[in-house]
Protein backbone atom coordinates (compact mmCIF):
# COMPACT_ATOMS: atom_id res chain seq x y z
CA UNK A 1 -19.50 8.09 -44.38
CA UNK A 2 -16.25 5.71 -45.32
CA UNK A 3 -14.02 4.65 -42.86
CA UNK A 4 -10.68 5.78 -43.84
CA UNK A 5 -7.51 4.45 -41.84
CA UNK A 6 -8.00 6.91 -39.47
CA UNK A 7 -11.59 7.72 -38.66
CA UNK A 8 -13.70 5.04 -37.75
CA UNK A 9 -16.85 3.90 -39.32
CA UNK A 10 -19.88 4.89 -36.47
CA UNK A 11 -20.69 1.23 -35.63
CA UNK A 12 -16.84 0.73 -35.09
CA UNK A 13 -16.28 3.66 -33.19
CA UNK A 14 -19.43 2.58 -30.93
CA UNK A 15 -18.33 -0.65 -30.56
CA UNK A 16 -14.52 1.14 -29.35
CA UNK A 17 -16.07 3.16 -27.37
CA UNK A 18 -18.04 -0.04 -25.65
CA UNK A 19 -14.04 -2.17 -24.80
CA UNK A 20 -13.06 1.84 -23.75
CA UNK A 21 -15.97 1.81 -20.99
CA UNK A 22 -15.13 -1.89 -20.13
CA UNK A 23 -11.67 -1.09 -19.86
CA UNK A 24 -12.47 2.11 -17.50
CA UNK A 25 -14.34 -0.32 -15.07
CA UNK A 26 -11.87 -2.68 -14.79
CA UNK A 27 -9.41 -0.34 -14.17
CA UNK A 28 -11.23 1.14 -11.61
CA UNK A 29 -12.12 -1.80 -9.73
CA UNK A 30 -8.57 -2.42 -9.90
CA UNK A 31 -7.48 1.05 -8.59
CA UNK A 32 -10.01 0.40 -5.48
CA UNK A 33 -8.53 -2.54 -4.76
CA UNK A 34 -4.97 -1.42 -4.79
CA UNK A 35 -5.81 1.29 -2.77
CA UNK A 36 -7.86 -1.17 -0.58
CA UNK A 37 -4.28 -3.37 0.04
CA UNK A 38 -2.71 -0.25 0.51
CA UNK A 39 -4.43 1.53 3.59
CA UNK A 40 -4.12 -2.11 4.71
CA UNK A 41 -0.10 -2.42 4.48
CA UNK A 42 -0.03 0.66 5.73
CA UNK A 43 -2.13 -0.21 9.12
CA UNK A 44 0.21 -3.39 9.37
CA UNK A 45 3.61 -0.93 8.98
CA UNK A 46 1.76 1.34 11.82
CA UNK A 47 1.97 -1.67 14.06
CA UNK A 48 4.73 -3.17 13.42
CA UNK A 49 6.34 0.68 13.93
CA UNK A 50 4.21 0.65 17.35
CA UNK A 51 6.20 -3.08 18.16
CA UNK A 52 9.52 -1.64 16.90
CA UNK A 53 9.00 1.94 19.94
CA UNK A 54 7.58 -0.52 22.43
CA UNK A 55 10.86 -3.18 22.03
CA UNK A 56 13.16 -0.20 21.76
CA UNK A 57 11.76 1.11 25.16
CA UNK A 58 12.19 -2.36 26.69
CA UNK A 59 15.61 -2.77 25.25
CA UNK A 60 16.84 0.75 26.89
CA UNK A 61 14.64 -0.35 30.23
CA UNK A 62 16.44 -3.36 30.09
CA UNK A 63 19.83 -1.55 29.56
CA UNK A 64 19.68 0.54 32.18
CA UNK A 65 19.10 -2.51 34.92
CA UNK A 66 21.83 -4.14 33.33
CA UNK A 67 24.53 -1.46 34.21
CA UNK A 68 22.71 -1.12 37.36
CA UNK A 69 23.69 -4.20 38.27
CA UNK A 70 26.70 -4.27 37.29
CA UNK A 71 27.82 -1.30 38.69
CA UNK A 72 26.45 -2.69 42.11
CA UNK A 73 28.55 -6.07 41.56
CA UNK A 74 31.89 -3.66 40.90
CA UNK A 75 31.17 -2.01 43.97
């Protein structure tokens, strides 16, 4: 069979379907490792939320001492 603009000729097409599978794999290994970086950003925002609840705790702790005290001083 001729290749015609369209069709390729069967050692073409074998040798497309060869960079097809190469380009699966990379693709792949590159989807794993995205999804690698991701679950590990998203551990890092976990803590950093964590930080953000523990500060906001200390802050209204912190607060409410601070009005303690100076309502006492008023008084």
């Amino acid at each position: 069979m001729t290749a015609t603009a369209e069709t390729p000729t069967s050692s073409e097409a074998q040798s497309l379907l060869v960079m097809v599978e190469r380009l699966r794999v990379k693709l792949v290994r590159e989807r794993a490792g995205l999804a690698r970086q991701l679950r590990e950003l998203s551990h890092r925002v976990e803590g950093i939320d964590r930080q953000l609840d523990d500060l906001t705790v200390s802050a209204e702790w912190l607060a409410a001492i601070a009005s303690q005290s100076t309502d006492e001083l008023s008084a």
